[in-house]
N, C-alpha and C. Protein backbone atom coordinates (compact mmCIF):
# COMPACT_ATOMS: atom_id res chain seq x y z
N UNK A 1 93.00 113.58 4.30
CA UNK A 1 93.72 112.96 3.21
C UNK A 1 92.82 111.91 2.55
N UNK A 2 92.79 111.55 1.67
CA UNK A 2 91.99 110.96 0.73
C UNK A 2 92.81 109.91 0.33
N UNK A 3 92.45 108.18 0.40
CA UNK A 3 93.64 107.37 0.14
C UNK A 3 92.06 107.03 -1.14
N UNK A 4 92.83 107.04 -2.40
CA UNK A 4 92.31 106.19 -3.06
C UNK A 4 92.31 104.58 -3.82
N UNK A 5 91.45 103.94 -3.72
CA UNK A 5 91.61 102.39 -3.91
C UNK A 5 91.53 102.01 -5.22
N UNK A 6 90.28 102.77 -5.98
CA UNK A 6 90.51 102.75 -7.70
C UNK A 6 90.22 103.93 -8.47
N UNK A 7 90.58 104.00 -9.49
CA UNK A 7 90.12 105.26 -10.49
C UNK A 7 90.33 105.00 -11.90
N UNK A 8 89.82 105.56 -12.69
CA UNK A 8 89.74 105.89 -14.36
C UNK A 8 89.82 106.87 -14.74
N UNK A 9 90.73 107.17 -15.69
CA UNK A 9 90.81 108.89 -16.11
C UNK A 9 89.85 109.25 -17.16
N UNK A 10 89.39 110.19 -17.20
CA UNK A 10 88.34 110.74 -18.26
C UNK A 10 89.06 111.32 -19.34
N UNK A 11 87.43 110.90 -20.33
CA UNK A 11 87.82 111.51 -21.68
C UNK A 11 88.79 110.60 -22.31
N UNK A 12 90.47 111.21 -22.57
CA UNK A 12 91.39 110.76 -23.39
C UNK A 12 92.52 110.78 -22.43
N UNK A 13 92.58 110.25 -20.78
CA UNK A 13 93.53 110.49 -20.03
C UNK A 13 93.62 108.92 -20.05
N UNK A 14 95.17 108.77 -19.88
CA UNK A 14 95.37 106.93 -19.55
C UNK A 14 96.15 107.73 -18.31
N UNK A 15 96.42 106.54 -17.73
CA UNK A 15 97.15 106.13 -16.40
C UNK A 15 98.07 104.99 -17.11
N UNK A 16 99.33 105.37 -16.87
CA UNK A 16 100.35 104.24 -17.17
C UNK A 16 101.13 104.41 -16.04
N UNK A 17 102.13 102.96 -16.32
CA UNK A 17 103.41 102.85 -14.32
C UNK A 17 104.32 104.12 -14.56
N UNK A 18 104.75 103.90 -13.58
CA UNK A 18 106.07 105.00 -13.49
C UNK A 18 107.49 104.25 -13.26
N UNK A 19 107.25 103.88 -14.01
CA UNK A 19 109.12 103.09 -13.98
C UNK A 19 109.86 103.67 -14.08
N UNK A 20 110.95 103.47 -13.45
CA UNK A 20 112.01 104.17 -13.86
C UNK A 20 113.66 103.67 -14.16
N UNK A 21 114.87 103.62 -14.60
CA UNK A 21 116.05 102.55 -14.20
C UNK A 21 116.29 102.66 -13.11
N UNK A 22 116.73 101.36 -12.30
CA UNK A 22 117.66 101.44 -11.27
C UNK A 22 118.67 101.23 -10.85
N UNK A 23 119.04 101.27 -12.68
CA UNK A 23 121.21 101.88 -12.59
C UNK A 23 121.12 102.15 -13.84
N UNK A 24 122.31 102.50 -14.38
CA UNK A 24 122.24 103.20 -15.50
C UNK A 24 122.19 102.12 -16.78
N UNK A 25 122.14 102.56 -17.75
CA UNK A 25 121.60 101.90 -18.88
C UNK A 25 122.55 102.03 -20.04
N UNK A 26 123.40 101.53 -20.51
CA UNK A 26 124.40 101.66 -21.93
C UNK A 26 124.09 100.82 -23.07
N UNK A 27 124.46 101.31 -23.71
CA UNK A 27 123.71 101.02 -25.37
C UNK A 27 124.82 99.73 -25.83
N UNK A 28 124.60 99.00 -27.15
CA UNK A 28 125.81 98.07 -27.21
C UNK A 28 127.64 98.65 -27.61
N UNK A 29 127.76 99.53 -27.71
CA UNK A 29 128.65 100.37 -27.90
C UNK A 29 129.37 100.68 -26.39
N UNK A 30 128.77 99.83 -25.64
CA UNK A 30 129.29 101.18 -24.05
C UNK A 30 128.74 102.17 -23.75
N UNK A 31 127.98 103.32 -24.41
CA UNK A 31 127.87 104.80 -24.15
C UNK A 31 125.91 104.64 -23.29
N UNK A 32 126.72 105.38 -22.41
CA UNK A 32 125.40 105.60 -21.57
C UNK A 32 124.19 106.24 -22.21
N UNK A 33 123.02 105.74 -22.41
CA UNK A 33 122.07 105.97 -22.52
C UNK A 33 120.54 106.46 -22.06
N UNK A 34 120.58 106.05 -20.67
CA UNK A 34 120.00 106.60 -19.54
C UNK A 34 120.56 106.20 -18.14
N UNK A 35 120.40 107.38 -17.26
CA UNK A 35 120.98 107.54 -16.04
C UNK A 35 119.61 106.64 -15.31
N UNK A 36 120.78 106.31 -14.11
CA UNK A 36 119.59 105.77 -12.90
C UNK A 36 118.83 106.68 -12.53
N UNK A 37 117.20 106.44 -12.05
CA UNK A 37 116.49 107.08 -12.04
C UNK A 37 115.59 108.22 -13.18
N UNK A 38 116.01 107.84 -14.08
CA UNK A 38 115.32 108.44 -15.72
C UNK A 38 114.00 107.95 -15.63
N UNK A 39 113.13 108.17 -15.86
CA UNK A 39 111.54 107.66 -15.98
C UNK A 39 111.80 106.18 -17.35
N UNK A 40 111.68 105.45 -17.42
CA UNK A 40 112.06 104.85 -18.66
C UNK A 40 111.01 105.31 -19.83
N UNK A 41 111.25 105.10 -21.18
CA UNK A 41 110.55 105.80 -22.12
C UNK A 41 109.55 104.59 -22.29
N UNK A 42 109.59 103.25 -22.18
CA UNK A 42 108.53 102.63 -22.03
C UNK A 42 107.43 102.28 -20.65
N UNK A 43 106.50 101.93 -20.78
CA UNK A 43 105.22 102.23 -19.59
C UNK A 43 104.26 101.01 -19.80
N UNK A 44 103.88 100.53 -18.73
CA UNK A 44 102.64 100.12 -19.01
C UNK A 44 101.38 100.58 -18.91
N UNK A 45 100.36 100.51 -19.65
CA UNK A 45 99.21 100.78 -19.62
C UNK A 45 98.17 100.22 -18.50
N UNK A 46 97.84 101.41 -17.45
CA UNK A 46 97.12 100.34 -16.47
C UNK A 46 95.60 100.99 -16.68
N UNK A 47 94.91 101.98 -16.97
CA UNK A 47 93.71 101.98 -17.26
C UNK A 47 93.46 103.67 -18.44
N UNK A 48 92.24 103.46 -19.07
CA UNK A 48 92.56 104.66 -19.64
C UNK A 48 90.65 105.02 -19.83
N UNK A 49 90.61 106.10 -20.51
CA UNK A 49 89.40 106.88 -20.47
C UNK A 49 88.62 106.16 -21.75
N UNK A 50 87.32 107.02 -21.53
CA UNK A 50 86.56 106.55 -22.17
C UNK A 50 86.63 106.88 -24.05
N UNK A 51 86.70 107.45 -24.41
CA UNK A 51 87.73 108.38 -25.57
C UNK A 51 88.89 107.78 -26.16
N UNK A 52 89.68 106.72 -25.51
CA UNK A 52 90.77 106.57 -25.74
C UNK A 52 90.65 105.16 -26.42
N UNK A 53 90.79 105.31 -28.06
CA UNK A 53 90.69 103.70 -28.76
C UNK A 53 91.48 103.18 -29.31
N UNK A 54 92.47 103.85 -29.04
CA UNK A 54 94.18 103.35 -29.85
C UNK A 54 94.89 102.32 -28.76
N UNK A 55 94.49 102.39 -27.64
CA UNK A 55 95.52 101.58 -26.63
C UNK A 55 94.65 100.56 -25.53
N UNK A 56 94.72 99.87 -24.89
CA UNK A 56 94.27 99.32 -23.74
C UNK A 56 95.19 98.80 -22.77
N UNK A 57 94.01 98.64 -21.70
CA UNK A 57 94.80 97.98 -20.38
C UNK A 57 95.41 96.81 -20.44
N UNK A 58 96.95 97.43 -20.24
CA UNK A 58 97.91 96.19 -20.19
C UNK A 58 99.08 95.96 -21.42
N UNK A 59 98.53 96.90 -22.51
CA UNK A 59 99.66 97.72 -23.26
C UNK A 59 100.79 97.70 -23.02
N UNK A 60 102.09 97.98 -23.64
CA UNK A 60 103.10 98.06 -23.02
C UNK A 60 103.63 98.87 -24.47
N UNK A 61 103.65 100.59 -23.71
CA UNK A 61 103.67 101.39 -25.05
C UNK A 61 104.92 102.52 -24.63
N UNK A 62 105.35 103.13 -25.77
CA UNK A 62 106.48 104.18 -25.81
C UNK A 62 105.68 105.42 -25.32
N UNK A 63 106.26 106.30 -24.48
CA UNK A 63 105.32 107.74 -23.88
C UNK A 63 106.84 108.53 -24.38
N UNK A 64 105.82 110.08 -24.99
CA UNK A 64 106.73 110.92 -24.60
C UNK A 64 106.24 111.80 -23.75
N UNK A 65 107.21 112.48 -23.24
CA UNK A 65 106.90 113.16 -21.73
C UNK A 65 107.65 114.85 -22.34
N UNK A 66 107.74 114.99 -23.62
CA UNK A 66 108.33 116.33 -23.66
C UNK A 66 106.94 117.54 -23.39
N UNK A 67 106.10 117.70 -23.32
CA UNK A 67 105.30 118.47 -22.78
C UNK A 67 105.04 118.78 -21.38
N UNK A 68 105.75 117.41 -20.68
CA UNK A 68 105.79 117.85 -19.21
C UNK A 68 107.18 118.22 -18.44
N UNK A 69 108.21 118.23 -19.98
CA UNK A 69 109.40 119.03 -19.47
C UNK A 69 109.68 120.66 -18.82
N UNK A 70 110.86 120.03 -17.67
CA UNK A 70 111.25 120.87 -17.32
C UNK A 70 112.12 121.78 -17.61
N UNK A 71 112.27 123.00 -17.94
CA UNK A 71 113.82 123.47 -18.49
C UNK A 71 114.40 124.26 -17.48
N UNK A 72 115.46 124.47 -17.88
CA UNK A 72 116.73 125.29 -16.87
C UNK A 72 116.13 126.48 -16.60
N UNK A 73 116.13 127.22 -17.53
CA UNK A 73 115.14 128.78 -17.45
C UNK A 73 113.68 128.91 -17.61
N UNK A 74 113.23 130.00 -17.12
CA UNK A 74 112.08 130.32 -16.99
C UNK A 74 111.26 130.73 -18.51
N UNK A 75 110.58 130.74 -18.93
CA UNK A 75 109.84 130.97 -20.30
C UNK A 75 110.12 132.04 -20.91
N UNK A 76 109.96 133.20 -20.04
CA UNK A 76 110.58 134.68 -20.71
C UNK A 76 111.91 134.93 -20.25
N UNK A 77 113.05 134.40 -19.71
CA UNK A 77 114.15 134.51 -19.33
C UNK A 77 115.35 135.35 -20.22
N UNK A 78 116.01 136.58 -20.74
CA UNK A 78 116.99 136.78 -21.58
C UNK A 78 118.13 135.42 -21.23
N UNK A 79 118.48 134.49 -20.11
CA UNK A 79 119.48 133.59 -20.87
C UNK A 79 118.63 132.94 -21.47
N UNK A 80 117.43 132.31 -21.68
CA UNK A 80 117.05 131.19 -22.33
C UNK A 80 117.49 131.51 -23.72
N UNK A 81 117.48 132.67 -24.21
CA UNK A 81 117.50 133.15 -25.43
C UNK A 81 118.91 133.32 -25.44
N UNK A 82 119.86 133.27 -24.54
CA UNK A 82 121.58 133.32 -25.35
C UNK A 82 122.20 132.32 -24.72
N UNK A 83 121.44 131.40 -23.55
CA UNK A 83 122.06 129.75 -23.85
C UNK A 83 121.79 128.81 -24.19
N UNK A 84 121.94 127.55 -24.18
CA UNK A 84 121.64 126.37 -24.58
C UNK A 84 120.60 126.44 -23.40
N UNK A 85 119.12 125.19 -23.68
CA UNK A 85 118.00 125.35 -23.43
C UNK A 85 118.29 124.14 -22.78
N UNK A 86 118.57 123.83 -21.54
CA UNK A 86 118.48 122.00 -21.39
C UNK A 86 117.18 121.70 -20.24
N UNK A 87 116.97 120.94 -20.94
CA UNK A 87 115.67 119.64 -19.78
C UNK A 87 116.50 119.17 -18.55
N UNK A 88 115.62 119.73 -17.46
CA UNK A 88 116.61 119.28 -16.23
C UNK A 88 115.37 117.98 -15.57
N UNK A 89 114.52 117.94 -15.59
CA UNK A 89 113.50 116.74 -15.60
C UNK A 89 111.88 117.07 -16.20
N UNK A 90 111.84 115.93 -15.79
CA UNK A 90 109.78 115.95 -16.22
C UNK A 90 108.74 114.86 -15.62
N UNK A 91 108.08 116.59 -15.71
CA UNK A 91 107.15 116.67 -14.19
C UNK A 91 105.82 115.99 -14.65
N UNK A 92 105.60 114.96 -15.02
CA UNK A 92 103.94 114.48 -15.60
C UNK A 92 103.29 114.51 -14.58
N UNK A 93 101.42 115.01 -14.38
CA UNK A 93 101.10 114.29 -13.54
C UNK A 93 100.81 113.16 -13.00
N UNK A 94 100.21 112.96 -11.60
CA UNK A 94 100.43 111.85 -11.19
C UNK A 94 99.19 111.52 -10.66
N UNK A 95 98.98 110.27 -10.06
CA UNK A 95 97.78 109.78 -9.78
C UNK A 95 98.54 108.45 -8.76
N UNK A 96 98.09 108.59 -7.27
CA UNK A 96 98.04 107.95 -6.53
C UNK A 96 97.19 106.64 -6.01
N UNK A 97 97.60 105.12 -6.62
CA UNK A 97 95.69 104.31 -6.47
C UNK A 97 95.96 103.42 -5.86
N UNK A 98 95.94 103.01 -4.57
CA UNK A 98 95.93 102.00 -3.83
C UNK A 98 97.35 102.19 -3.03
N UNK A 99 98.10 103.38 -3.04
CA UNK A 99 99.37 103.62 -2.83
C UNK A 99 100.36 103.51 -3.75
N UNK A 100 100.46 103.14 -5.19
CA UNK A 100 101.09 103.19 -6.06
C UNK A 100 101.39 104.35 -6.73
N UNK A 101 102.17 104.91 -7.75
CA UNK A 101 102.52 106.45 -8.37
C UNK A 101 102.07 105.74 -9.44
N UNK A 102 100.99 106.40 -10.28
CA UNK A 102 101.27 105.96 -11.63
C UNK A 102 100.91 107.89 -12.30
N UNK A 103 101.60 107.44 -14.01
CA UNK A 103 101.39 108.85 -14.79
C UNK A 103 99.98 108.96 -15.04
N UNK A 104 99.69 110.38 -14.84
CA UNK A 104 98.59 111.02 -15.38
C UNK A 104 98.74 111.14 -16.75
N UNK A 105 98.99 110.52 -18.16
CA UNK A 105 98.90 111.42 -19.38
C UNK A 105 97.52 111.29 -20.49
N UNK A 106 97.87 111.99 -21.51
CA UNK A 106 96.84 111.83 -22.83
C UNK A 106 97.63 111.01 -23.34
N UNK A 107 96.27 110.10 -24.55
CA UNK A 107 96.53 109.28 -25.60
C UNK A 107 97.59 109.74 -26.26
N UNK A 108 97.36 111.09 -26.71
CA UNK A 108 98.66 111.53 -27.92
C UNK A 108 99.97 111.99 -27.55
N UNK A 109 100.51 111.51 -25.95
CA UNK A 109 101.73 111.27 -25.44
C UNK A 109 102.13 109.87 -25.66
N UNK A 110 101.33 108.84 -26.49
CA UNK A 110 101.50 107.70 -26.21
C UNK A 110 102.21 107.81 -27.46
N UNK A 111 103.36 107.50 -28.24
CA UNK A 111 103.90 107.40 -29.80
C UNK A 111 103.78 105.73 -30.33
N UNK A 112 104.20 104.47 -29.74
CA UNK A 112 103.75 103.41 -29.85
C UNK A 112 103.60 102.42 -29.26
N UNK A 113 102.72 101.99 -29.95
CA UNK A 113 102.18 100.37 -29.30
C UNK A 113 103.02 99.09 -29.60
N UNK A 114 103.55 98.74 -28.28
CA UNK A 114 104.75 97.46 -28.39
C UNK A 114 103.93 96.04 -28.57
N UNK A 115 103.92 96.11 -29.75
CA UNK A 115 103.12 93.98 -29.42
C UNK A 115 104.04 92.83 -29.13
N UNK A 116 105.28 93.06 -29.14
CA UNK A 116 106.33 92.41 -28.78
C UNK A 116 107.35 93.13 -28.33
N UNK A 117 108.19 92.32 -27.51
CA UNK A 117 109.75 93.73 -26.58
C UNK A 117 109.97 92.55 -25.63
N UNK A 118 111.13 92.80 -25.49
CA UNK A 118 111.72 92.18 -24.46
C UNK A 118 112.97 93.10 -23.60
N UNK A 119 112.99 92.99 -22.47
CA UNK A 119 114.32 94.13 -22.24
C UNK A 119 115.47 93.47 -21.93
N UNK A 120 116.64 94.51 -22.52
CA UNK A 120 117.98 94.02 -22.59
C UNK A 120 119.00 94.61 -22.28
N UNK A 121 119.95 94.43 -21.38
CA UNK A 121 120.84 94.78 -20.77
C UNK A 121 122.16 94.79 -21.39
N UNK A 122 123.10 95.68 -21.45
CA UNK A 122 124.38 95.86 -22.22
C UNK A 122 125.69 96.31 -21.01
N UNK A 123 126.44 95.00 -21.27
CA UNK A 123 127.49 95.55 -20.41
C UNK A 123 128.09 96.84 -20.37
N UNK A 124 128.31 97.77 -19.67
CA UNK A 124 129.02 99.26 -19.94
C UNK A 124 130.78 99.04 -20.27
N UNK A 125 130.84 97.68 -20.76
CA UNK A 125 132.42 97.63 -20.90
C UNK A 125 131.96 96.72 -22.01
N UNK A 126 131.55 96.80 -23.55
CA UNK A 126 131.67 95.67 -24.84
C UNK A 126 133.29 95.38 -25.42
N UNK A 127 134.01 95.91 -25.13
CA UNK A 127 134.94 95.76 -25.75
C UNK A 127 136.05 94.48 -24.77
N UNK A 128 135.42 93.65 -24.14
CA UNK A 128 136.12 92.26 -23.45
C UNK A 128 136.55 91.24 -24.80
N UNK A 129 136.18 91.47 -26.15
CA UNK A 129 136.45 90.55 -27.23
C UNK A 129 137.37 91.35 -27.65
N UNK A 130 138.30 92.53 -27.54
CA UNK A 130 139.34 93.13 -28.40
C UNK A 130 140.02 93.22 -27.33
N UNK A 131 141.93 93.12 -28.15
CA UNK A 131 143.01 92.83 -27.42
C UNK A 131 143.55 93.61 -28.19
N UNK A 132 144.47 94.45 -27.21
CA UNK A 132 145.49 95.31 -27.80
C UNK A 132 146.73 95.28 -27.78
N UNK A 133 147.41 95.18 -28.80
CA UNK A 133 148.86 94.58 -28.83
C UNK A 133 149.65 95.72 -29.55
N UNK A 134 150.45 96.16 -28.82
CA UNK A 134 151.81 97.35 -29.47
C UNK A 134 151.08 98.35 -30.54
N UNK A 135 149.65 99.03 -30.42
CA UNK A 135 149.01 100.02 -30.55
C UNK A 135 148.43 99.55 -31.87
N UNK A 136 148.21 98.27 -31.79
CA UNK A 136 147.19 97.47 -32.92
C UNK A 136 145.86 96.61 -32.31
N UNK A 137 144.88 97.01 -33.06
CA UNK A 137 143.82 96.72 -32.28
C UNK A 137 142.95 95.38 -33.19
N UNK A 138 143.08 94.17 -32.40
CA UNK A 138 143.20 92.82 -32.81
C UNK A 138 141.43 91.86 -32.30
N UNK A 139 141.31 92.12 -33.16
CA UNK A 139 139.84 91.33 -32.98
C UNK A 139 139.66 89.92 -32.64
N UNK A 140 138.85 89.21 -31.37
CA UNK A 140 139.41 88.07 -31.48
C UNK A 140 138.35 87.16 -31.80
């Protein structure tokens, strides 16, 4: 087994974290938005290749991961072609460095660069400011 302590990806490969939620996530509306355990769509940038001049270490950028989706059916499947097509997860690779998981991806999975963000949490119940009275809905 091979434990590795550091690495750099070549070419146009970054290494970003693998975060993920660890409960679910609702939008300000209430409605769930991501499940616990979803990869989150933001990442940090922990090292990247030599090729790669749009981003650096320590970034904190949007990834998409639809190229390393998974789907329900197989590629040539007759249901893929008479059901709905759904993503059941996604499989990026990975890179093991010092005992940590981080993603294997390319630059052009990266869509943008956050120069500011902060993260924010939404109760899954917004509606504690409306009162309902004899099927009238009363703002308070």
């Amino acid at each position: 087994m091979l434990e590795v302590k550091k690495a750099r990806p070549t070419f146009n490969g970054v290494f970003v974290t693998y975060d993920r939620f660890e409960k679910d996530q609702f939008d300000k509306n209430g409605l769930l938005v991501f499940s616990q355990g979803t990869i989150k769509p933001w990442q940090r940038v922990v090292a990247v290749g030599p090729f790669v001049k749009t981003v650096k270490e320590g970034d904190l950028v949007k990834v998409s991961l639809g190229r390393y989706a998974i789907k329900r059916f197989e590629e040539n499947s007759i249901k893929r072609d008479l059901m709905e097509e759904k993503i059941i997860d996604y499989r990026p690779p990975f890179e093991y460095i010092d005992g940590v998981k981080y993603m294997h991806i390319q630059d052009n999975d990266i869509m943008v660069i956050y120069d500011e963000a902060e993260e924010v949490e939404y109760d899954k119940n917004p509606t504690s400011d409306i009162v309902i009275v004899k099927d009238e809905i009363i703002t308070a």
